[in-house]
PDB file of N, CA and C in Angstrom:
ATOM      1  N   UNK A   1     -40.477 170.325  15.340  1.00  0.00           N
ATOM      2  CA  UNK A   1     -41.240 169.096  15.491  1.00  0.00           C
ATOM      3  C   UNK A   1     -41.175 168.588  16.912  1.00  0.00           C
ATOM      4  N   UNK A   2     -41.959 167.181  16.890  1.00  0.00           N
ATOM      5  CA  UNK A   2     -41.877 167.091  17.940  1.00  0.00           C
ATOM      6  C   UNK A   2     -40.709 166.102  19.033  1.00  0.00           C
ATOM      7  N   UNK A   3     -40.214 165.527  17.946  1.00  0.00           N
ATOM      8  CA  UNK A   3     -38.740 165.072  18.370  1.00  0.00           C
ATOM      9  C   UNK A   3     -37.158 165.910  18.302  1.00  0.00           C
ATOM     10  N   UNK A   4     -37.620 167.363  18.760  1.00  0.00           N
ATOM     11  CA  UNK A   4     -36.314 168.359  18.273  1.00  0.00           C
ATOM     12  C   UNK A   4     -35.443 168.213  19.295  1.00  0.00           C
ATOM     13  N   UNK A   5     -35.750 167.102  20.675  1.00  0.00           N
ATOM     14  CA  UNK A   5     -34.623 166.939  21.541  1.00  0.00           C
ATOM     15  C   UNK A   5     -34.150 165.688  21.978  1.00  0.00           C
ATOM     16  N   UNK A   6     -35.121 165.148  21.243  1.00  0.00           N
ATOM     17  CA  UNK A   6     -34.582 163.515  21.330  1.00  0.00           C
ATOM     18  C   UNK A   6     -33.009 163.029  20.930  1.00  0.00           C
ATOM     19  N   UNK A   7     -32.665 162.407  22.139  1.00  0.00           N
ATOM     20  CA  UNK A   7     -31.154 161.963  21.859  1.00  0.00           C
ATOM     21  C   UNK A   7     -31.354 161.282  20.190  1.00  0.00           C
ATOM     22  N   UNK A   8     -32.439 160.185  19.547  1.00  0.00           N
ATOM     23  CA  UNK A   8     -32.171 159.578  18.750  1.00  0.00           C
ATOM     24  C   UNK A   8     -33.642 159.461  18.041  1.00  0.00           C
ATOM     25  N   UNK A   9     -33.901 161.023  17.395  1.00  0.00           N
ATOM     26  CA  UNK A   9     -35.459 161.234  16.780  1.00  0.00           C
ATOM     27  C   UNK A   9     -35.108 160.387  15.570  1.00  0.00           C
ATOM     28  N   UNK A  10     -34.538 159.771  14.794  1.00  0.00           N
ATOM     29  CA  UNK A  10     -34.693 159.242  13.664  1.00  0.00           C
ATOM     30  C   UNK A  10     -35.143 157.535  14.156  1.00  0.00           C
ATOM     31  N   UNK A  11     -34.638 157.174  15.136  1.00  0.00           N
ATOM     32  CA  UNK A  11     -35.262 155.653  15.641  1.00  0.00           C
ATOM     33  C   UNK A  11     -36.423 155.848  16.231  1.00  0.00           C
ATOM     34  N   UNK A  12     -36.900 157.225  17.141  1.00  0.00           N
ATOM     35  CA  UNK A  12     -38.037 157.172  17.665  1.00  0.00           C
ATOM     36  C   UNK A  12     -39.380 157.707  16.324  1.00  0.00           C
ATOM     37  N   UNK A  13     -39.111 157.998  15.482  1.00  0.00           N
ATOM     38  CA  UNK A  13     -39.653 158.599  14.148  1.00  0.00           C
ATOM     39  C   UNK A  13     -39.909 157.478  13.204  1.00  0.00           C
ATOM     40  N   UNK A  14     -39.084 156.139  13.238  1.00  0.00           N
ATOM     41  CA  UNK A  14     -39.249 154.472  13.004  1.00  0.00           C
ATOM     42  C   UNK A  14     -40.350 153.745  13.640  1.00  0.00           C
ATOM     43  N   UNK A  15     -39.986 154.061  14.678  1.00  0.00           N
ATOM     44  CA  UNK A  15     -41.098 153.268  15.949  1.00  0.00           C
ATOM     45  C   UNK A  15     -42.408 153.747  15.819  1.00  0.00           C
ATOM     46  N   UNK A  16     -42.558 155.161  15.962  1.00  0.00           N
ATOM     47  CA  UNK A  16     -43.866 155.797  15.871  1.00  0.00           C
ATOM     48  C   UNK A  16     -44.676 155.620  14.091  1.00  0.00           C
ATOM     49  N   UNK A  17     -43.970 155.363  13.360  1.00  0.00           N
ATOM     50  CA  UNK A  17     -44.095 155.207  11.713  1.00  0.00           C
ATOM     51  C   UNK A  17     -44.809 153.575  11.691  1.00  0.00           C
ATOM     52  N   UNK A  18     -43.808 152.445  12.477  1.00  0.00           N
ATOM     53  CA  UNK A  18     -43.794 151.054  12.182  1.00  0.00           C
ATOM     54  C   UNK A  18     -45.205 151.388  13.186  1.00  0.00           C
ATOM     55  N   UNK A  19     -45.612 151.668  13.992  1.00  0.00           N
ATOM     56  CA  UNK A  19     -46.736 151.195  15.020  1.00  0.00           C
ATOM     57  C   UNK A  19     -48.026 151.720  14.058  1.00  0.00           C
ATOM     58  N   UNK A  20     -47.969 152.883  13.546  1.00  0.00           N
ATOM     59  CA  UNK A  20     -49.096 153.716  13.111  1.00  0.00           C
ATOM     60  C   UNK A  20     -49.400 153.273  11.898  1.00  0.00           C
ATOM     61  N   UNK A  21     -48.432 152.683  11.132  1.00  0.00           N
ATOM     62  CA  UNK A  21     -48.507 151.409  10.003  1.00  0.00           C
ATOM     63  C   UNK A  21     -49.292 150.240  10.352  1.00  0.00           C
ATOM     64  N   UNK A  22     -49.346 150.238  11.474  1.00  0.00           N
ATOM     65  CA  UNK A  22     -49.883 148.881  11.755  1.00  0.00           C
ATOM     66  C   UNK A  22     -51.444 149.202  12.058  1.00  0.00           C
ATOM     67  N   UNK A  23     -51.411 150.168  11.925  1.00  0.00           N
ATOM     68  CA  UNK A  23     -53.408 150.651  12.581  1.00  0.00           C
ATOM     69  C   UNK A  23     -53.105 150.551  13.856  1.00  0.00           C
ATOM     70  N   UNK A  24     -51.960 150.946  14.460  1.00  0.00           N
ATOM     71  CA  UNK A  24     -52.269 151.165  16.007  1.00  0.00           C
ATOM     72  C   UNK A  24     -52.059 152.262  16.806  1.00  0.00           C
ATOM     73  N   UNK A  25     -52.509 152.474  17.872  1.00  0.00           N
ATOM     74  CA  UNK A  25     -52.249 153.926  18.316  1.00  0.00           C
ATOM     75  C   UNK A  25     -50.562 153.557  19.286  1.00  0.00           C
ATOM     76  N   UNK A  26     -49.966 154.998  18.588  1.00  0.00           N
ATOM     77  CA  UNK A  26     -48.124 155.072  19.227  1.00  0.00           C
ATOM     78  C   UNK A  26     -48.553 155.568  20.531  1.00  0.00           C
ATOM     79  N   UNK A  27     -48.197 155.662  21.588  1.00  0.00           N
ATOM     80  CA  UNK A  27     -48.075 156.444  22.703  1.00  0.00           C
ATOM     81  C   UNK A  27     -46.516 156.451  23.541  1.00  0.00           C
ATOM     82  N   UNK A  28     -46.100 157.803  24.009  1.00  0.00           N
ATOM     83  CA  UNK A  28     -45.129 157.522  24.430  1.00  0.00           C
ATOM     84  C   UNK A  28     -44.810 158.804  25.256  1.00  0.00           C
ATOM     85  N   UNK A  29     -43.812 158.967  25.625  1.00  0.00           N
ATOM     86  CA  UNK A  29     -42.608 159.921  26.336  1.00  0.00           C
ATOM     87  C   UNK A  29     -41.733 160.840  25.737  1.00  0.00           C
ATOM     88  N   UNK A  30     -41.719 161.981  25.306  1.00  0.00           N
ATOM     89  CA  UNK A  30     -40.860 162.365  24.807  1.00  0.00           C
ATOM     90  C   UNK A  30     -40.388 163.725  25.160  1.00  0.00           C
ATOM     91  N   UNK A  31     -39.010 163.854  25.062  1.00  0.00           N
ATOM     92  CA  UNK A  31     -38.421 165.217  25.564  1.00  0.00           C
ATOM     93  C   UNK A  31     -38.606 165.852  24.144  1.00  0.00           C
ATOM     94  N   UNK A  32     -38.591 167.208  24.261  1.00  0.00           N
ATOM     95  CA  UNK A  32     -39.197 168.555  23.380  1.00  0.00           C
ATOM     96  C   UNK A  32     -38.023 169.699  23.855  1.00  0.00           C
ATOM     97  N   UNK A  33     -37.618 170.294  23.145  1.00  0.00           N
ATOM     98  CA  UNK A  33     -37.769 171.874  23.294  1.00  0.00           C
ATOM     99  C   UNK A  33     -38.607 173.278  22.977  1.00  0.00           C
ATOM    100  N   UNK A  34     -38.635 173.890  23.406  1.00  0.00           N
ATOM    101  CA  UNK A  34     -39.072 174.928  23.184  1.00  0.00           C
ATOM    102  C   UNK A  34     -38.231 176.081  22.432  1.00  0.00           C
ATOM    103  N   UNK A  35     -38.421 177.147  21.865  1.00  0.00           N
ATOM    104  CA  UNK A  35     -37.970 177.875  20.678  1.00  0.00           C
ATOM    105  C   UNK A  35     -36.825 178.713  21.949  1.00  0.00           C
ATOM    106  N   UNK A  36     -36.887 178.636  22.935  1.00  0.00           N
ATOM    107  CA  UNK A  36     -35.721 179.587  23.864  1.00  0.00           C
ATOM    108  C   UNK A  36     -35.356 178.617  24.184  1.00  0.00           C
ATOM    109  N   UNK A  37     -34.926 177.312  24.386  1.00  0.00           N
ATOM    110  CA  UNK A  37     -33.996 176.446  24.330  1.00  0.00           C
ATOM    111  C   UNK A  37     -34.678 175.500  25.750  1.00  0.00           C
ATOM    112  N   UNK A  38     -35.445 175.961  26.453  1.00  0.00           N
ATOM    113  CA  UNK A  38     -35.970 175.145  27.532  1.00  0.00           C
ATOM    114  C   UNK A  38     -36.346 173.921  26.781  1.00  0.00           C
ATOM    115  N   UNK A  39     -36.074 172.664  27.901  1.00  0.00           N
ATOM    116  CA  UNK A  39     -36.393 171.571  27.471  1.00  0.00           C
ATOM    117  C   UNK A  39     -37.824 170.712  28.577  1.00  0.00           C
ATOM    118  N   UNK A  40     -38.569 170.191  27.752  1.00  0.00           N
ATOM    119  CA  UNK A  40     -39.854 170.244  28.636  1.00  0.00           C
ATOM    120  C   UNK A  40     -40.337 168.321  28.032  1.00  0.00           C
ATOM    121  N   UNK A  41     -41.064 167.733  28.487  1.00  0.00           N
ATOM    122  CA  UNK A  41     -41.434 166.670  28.149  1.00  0.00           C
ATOM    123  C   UNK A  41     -43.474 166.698  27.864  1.00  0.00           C
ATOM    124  N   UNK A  42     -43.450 165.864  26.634  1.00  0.00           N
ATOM    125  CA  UNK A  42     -44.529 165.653  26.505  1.00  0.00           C
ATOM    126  C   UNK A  42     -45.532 164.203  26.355  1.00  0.00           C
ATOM    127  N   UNK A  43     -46.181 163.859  26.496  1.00  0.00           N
ATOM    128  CA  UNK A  43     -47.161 162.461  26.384  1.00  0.00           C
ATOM    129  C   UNK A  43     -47.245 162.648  25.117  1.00  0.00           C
ATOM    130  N   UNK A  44     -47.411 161.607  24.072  1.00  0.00           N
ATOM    131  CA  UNK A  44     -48.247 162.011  22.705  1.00  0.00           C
ATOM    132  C   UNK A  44     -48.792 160.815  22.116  1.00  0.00           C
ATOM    133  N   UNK A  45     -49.757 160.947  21.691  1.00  0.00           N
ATOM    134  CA  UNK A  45     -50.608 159.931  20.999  1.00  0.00           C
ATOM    135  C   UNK A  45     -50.566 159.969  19.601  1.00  0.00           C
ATOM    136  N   UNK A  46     -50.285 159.240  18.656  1.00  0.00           N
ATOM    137  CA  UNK A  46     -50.669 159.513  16.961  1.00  0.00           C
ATOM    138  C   UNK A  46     -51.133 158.473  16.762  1.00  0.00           C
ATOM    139  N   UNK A  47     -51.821 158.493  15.883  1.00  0.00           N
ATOM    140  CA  UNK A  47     -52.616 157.332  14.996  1.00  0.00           C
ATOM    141  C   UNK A  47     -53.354 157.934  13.724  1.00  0.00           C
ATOM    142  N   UNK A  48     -53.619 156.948  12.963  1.00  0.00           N
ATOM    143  CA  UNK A  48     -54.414 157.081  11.697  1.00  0.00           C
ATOM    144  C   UNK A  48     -55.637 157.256  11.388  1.00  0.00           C
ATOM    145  N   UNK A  49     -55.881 158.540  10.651  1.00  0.00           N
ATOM    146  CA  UNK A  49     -57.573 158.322  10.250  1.00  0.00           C
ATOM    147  C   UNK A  49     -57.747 158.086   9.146  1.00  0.00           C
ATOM    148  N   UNK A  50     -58.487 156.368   9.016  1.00  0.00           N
ATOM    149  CA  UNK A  50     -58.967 156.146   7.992  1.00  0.00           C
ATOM    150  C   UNK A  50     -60.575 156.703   7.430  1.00  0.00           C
ATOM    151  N   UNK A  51     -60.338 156.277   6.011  1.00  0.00           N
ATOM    152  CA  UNK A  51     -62.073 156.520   5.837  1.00  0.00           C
ATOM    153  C   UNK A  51     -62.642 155.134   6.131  1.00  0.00           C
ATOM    154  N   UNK A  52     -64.542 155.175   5.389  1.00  0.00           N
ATOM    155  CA  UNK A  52     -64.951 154.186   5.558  1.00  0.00           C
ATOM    156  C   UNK A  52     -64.087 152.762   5.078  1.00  0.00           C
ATOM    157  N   UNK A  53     -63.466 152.747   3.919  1.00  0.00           N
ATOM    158  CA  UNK A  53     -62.500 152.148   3.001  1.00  0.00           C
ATOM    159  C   UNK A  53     -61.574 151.420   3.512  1.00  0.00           C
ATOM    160  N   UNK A  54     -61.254 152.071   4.833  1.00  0.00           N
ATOM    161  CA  UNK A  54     -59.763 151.854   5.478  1.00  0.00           C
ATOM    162  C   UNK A  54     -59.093 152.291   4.969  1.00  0.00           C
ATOM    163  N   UNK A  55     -58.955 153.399   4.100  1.00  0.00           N
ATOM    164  CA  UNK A  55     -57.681 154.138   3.267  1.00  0.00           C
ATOM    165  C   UNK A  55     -57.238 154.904   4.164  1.00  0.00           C
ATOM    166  N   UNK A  56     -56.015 155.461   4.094  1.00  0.00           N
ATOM    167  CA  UNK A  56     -55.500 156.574   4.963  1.00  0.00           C
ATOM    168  C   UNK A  56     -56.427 157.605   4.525  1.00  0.00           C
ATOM    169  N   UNK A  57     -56.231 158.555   5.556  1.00  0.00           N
ATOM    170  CA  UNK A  57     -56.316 160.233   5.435  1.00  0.00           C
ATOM    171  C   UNK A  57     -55.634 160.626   5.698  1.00  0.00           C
ATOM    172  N   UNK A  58     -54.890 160.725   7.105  1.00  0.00           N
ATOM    173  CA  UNK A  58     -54.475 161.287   7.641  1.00  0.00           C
ATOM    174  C   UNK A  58     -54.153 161.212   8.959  1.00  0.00           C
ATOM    175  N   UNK A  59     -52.452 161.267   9.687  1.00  0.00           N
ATOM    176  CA  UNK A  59     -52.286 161.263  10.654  1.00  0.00           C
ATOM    177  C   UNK A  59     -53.030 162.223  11.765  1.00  0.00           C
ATOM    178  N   UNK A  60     -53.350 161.511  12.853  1.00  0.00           N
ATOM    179  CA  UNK A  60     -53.393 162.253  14.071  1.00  0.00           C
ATOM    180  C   UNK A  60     -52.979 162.210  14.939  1.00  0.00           C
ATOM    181  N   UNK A  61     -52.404 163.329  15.807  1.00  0.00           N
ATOM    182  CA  UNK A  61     -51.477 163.434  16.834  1.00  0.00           C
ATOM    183  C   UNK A  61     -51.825 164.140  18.362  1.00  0.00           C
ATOM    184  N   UNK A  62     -52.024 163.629  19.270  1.00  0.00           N
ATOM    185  CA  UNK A  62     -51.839 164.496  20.954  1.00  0.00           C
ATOM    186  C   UNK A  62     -51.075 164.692  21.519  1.00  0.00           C
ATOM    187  N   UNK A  63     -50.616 165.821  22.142  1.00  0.00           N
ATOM    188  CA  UNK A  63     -49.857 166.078  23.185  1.00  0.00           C
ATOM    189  C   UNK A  63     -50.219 166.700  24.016  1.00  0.00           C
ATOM    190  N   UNK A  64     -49.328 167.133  25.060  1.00  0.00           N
ATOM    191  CA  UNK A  64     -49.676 167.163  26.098  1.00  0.00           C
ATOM    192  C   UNK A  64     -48.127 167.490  27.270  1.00  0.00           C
ATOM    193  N   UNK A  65     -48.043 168.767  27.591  1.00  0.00           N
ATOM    194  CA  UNK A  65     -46.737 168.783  28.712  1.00  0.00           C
ATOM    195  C   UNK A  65     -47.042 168.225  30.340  1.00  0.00           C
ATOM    196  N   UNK A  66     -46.269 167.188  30.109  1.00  0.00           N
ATOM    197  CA  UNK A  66     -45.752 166.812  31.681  1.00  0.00           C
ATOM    198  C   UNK A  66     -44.847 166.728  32.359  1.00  0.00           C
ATOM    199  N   UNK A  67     -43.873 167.826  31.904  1.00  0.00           N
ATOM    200  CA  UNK A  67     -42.710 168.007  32.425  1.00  0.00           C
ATOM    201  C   UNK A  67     -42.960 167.831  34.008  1.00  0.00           C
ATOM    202  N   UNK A  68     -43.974 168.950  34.479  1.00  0.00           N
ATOM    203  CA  UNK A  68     -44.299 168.479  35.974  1.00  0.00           C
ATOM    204  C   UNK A  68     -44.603 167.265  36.807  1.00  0.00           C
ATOM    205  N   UNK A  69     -45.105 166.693  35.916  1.00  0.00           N
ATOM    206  CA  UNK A  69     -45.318 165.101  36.081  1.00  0.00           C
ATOM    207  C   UNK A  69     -44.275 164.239  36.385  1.00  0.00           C
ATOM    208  N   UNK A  70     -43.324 164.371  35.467  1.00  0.00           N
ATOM    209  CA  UNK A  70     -41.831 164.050  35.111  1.00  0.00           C
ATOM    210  C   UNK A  70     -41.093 164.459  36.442  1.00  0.00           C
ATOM    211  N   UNK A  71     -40.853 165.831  36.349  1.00  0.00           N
ATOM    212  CA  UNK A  71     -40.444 166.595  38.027  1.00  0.00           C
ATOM    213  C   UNK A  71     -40.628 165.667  39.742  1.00  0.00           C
ATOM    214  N   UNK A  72     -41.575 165.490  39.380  1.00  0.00           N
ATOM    215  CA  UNK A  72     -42.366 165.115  41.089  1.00  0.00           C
ATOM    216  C   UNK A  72     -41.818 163.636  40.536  1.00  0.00           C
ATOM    217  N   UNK A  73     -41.998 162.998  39.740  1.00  0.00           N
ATOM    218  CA  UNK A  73     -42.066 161.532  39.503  1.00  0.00           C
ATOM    219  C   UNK A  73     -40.239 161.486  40.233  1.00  0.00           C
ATOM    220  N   UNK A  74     -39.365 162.408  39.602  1.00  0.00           N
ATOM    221  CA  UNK A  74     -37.700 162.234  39.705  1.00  0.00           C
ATOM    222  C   UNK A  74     -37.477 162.855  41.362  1.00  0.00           C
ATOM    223  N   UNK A  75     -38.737 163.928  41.276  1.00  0.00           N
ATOM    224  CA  UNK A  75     -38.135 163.916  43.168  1.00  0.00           C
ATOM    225  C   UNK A  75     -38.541 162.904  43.969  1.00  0.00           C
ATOM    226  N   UNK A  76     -39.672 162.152  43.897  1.00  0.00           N
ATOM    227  CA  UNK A  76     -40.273 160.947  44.505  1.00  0.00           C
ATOM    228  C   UNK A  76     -39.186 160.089  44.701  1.00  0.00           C
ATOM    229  N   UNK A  77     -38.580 159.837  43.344  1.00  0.00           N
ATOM    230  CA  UNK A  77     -37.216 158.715  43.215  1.00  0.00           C
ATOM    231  C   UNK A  77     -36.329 158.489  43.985  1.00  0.00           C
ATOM    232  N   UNK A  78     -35.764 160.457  43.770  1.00  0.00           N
ATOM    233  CA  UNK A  78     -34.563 160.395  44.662  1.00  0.00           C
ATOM    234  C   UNK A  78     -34.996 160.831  46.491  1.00  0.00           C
ATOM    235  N   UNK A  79     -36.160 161.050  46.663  1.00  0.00           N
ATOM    236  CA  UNK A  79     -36.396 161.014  47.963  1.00  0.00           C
ATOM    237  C   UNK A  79     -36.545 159.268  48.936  1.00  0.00           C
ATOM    238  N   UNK A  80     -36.807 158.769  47.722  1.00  0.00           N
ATOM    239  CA  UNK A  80     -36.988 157.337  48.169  1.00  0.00           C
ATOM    240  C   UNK A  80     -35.817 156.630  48.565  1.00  0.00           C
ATOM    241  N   UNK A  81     -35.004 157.139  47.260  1.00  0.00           N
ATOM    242  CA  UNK A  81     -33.504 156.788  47.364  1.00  0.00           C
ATOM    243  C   UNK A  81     -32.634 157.028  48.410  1.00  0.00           C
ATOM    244  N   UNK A  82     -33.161 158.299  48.903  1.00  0.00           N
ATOM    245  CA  UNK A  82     -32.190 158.678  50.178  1.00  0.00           C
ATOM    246  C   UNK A  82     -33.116 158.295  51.267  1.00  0.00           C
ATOM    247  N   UNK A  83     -34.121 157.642  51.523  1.00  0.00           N
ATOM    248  CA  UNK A  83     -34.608 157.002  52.676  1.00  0.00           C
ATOM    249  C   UNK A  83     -34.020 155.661  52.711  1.00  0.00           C
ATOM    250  N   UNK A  84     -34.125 155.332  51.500  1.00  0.00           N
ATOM    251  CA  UNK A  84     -33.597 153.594  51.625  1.00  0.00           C
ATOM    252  C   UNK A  84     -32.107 153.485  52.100  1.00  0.00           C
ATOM    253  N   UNK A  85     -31.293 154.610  51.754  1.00  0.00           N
ATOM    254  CA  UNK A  85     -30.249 154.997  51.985  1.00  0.00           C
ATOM    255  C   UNK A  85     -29.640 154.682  53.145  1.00  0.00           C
ATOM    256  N   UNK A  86     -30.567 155.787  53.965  1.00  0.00           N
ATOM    257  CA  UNK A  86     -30.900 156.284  55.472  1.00  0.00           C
ATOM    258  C   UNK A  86     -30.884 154.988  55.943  1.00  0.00           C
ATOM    259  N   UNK A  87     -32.292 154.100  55.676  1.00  0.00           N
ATOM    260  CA  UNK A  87     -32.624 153.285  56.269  1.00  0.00           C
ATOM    261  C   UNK A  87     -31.236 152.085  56.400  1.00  0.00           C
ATOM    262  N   UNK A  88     -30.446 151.619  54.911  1.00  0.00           N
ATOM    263  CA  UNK A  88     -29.685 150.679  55.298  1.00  0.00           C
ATOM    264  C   UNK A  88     -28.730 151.162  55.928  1.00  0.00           C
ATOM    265  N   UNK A  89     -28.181 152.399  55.968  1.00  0.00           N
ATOM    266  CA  UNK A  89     -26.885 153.115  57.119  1.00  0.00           C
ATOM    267  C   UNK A  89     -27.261 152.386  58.651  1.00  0.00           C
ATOM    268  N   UNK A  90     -28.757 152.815  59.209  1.00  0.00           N
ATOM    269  CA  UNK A  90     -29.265 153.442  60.258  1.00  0.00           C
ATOM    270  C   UNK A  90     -29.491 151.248  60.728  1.00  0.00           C
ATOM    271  N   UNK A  91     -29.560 150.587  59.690  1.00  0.00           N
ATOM    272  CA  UNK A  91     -29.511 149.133  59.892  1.00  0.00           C
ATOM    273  C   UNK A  91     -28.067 148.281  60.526  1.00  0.00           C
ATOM    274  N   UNK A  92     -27.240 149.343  59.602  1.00  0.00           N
ATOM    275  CA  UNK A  92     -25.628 148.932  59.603  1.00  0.00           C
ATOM    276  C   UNK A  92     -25.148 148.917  61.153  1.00  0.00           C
ATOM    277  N   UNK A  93     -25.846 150.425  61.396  1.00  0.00           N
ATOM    278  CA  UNK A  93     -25.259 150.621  62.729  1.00  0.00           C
ATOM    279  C   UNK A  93     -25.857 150.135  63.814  1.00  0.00           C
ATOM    280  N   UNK A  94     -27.152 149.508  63.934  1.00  0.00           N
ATOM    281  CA  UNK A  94     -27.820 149.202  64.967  1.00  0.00           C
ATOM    282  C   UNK A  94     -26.691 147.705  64.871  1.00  0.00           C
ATOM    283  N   UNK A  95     -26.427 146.946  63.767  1.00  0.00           N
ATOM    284  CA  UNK A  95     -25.915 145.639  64.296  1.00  0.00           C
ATOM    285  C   UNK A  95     -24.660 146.044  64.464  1.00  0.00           C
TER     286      UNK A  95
END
C-alpha cells in the first residue's frame, strides 16, 4: 500500500479516511517503499466518487513520485543553511 513506510500509517490512514468522509479531496506527502526496499516519496490525492444520489462508489486515488522534488527541495535547505552560516561567521569576524 501506499503507507508501507510511514513512521505512523495507522494515524495517516485516519486523516485521509476523516477528510474523504467529509466529501473532500486528502492531499498530501508521503514516504513509500518500493518492493527492493528503496524508499521514495509520493504526492497523492484521494477522494470520493459519488453517483448522481451522492451515494458512494468508490474511492479515488493519485500519485505521483517526487522523491526528486523532495531531493533538490533538502539540497536547497542545506545549501542555504551553510550560506547563512557562512554569512553570520564572515559577520562575526568583520566586527
Amino acid at each position: 500500500g501506499i503507507l508501507n513506510a510511514e513512521p505512523d500509517p495507522e494515524r495517516v490512514q485516519r486523516e485521509m479516511l476523516d477528510v474523504v468522509r467529509q466529501n473532500r479531496v486528502w492531499k498530501g506527502e508521503l514516504l513509500n517503499k518500493k518492493k527492493n526496499g528503496d524508499l521514495f516519496y509520493i504526492g497523492a490525492s484521494i477522494y470520493q466518487l459519488l453517483d448522481e444520489k451522492g451515494d458512494f462508489i468508490a474511492s479515488v486515488g493519485f500519485q505521483e513520485d517526487i522523491t526528486k522534488q523532495k531531493q533538490a527541495q533538502e539540497a536547497l535547505r542545506e545549501s542555504e543553511e551553510k550560506y547563512r552560516m557562512l554569512f553570520n561567521n564572515v559577520n562575526d569576524a568583520v566586527y
